[in-house]
C-alpha atoms as a PDB file:
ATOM      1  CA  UNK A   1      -1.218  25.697  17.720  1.00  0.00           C
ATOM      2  CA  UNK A   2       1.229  24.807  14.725  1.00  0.00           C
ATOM      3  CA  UNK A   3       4.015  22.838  15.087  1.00  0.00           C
ATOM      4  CA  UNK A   4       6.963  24.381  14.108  1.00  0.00           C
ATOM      5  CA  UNK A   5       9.956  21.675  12.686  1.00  0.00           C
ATOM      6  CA  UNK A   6      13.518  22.869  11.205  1.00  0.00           C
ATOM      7  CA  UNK A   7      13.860  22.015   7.606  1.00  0.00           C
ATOM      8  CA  UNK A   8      16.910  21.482   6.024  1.00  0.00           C
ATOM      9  CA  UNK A   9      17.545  21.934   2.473  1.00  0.00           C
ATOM     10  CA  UNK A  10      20.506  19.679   1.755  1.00  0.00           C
ATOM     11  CA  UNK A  11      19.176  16.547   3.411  1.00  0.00           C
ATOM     12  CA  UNK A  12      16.688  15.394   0.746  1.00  0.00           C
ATOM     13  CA  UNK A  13      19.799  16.189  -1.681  1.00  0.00           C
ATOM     14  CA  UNK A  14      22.768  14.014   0.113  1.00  0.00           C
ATOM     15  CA  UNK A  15      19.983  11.164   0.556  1.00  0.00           C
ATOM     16  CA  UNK A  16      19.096  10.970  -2.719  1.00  0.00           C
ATOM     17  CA  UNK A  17      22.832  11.481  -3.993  1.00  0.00           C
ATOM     18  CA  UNK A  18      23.891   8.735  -1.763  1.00  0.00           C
ATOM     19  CA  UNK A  19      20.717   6.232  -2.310  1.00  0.00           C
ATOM     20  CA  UNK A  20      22.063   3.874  -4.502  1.00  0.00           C
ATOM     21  CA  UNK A  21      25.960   4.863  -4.298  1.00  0.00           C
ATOM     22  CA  UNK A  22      26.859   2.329  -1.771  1.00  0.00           C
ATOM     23  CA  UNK A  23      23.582  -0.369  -2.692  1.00  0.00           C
ATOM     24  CA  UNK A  24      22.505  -0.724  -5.998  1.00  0.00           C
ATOM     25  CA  UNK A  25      18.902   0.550  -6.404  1.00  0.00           C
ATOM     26  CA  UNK A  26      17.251  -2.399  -8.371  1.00  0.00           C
ATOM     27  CA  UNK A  27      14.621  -3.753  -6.018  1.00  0.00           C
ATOM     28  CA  UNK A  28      13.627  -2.951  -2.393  1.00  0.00           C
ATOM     29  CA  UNK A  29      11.457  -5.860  -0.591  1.00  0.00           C
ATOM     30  CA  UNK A  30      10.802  -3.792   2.491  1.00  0.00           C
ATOM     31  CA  UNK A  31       7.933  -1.869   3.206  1.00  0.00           C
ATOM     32  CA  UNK A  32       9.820   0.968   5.069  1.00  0.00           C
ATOM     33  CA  UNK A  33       9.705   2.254   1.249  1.00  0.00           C
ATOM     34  CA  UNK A  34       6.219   2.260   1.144  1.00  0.00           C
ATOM     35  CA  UNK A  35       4.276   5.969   0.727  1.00  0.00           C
ATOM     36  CA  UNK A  36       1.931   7.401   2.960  1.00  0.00           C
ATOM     37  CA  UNK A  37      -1.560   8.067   1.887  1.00  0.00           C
ATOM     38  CA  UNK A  38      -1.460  12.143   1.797  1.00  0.00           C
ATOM     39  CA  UNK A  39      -5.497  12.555   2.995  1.00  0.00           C
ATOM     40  CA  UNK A  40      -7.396  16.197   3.492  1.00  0.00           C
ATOM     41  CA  UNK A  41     -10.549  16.474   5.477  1.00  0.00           C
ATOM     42  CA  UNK A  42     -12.833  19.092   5.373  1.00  0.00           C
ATOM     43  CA  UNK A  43     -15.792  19.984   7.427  1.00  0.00           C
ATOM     44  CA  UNK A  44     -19.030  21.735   5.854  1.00  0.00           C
ATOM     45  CA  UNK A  45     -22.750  21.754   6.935  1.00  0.00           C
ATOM     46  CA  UNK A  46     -22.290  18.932   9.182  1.00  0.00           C
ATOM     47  CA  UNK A  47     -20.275  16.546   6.475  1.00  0.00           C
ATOM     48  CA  UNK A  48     -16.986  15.566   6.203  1.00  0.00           C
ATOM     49  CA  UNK A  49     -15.081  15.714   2.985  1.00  0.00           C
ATOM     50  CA  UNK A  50     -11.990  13.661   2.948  1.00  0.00           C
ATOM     51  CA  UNK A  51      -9.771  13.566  -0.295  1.00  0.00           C
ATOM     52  CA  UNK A  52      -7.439  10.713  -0.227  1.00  0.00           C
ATOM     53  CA  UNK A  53      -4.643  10.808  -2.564  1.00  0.00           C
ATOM     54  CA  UNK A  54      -4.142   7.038  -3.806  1.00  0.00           C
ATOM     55  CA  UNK A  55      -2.481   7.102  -7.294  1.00  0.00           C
ATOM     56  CA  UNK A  56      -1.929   3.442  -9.111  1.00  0.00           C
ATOM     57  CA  UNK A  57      -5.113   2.213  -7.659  1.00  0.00           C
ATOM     58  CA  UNK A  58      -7.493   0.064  -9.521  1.00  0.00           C
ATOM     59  CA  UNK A  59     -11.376   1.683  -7.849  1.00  0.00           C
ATOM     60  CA  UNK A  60     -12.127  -2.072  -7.020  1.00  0.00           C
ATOM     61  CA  UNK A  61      -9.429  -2.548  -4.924  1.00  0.00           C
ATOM     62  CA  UNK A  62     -10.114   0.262  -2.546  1.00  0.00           C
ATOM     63  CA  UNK A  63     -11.569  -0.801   0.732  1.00  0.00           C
ATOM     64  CA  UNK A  64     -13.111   1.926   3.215  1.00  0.00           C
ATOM     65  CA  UNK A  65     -13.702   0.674   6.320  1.00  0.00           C
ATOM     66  CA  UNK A  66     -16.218   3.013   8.643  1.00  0.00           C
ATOM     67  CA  UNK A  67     -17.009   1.852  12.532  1.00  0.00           C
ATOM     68  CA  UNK A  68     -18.076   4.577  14.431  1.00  0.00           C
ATOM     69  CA  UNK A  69     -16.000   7.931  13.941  1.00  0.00           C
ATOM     70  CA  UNK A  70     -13.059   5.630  12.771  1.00  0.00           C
ATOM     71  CA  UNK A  71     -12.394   5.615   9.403  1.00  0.00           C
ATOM     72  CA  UNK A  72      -9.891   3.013   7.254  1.00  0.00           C
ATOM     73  CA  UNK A  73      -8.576   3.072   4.183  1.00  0.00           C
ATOM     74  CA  UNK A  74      -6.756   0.471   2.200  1.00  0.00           C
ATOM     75  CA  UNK A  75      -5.563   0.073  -1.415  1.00  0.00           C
ATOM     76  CA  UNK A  76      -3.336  -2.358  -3.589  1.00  0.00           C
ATOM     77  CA  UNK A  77      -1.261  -0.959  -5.685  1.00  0.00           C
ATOM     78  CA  UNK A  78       0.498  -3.251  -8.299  1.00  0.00           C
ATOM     79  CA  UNK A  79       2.894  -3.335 -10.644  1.00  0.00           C
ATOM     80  CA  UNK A  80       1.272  -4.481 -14.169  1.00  0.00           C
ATOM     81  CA  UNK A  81       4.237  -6.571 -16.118  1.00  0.00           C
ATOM     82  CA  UNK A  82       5.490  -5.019 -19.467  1.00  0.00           C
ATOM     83  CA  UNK A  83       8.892  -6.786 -19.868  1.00  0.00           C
ATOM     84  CA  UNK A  84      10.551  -5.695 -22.862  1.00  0.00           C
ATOM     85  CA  UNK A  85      13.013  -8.542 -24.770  1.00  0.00           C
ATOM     86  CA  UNK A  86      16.957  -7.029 -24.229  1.00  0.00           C
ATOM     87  CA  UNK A  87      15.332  -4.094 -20.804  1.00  0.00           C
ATOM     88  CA  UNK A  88      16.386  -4.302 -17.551  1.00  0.00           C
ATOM     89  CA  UNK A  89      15.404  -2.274 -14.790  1.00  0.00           C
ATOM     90  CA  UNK A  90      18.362  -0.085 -13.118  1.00  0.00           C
ATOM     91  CA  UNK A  91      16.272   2.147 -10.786  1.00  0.00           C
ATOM     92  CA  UNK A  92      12.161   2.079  -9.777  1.00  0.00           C
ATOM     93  CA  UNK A  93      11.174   4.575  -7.083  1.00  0.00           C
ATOM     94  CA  UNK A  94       7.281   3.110  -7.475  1.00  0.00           C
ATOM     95  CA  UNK A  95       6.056   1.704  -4.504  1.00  0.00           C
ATOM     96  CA  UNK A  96       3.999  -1.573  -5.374  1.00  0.00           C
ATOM     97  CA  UNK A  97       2.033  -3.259  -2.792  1.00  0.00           C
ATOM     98  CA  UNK A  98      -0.932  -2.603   0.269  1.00  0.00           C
ATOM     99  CA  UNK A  99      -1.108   0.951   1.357  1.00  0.00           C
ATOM    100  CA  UNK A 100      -3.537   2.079   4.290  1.00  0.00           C
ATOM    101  CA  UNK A 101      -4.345   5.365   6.188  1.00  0.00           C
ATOM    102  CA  UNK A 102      -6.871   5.070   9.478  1.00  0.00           C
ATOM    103  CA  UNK A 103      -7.709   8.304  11.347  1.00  0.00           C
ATOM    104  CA  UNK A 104     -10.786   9.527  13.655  1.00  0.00           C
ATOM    105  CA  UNK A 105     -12.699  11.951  12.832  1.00  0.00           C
ATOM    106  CA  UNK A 106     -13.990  12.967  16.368  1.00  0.00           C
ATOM    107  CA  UNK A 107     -17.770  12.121  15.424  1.00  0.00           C
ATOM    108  CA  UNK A 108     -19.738   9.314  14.271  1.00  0.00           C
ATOM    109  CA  UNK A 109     -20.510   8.962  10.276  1.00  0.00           C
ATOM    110  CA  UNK A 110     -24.031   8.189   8.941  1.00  0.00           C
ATOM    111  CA  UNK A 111     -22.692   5.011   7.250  1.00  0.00           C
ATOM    112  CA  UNK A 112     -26.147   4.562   5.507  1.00  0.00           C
ATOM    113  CA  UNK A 113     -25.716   8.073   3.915  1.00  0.00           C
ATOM    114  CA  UNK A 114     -21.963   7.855   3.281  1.00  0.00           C
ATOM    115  CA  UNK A 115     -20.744   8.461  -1.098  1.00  0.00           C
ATOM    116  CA  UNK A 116     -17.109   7.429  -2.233  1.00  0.00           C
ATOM    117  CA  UNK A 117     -15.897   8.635  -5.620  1.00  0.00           C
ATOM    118  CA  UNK A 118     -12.406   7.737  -7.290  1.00  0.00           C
ATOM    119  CA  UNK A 119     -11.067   9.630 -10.220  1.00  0.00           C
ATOM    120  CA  UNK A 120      -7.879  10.427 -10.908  1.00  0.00           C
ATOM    121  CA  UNK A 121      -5.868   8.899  -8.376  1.00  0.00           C
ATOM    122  CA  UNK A 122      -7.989  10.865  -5.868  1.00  0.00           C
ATOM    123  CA  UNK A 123     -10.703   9.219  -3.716  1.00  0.00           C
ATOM    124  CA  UNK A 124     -13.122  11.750  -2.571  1.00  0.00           C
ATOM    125  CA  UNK A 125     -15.529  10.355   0.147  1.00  0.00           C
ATOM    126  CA  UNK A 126     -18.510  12.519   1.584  1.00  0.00           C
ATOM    127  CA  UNK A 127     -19.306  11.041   4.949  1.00  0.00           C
ATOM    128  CA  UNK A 128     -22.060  12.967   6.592  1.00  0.00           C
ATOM    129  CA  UNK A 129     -22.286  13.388  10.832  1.00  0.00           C
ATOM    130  CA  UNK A 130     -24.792  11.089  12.838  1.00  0.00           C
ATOM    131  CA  UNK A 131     -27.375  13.329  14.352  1.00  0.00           C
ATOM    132  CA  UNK A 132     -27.241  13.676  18.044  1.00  0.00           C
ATOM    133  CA  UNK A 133     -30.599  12.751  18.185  1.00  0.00           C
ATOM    134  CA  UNK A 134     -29.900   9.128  18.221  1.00  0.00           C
ATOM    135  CA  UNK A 135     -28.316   9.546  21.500  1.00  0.00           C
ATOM    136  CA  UNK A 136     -30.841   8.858  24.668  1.00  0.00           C
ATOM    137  CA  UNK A 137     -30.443   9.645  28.438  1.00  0.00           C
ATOM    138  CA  UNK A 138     -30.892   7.022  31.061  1.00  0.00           C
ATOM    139  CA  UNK A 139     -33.127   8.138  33.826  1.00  0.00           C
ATOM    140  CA  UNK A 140     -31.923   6.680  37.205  1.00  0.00           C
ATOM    141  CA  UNK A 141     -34.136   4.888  39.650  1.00  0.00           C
END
């Protein structure tokens, strides 16, 4: 069943009018700036296919954490330093610092068989289904 939400056109316009009216728009500390992780998954043939999208990322500092059907992603994003003599920065809407996105996936992953790839911004990991066969009945006595 979808979720059905009311969108309205003119509030993405009077918050970004008003952003920096009132506050000037130089640096923000907190993390309620921070993005979230936009992440499909995909099921096929008994395999999951989850793209993450994580642009900014450096591929060794992405973590993916798998325990059980739990999966957890985290990435550091940072801000490389190319101060110009006479610049100053009036406005930066890039979000610099540790981004993560955890979800279940409803079935436990073959960690052993799992692939991660990262091009692009875009981490693609193929994280194929434990077979039920692992799982064993207990007779009772």
């Amino acid at each position: 069943m979808a979720n059905l939400t009311r969108y309205d056109p003119f509030a993405d316009l009077v918050d970004d009018f008003f952003k920096g009216f009132f506050v000037r728009p130089v640096r923000n500390d907190s993390a309620v700036g921070a993005p979230r992780m936009k992440v499909d998954v995909a099921e096929e043939n008994g395999t999951f296919k989850v793209l993450a999208e994580i642009p900014g990322a450096r591929k060794d500092e992405i973590r993916v954490s798998i325990d059980g059907d739990q999966v957890l992603i985290t990435a550091e994003l940072r801000r490389e330093k190319d101060v110009k003599e006479a610049e100053r920065l009036v406005h930066s809407e890039r979000y610099y610092g540790k981004v993560s996105r955890g979800f279940r996936l409803g079935q436990d992953i073959d960690q052993s068989k799992a692939e991660a790839k990262y091009t692009d911004g875009v981490l693609e990991l193929t994280l194929p289904k434990k077979s039920a066969s692992n799982k064993s009945q207990l007779t009772i006595q």
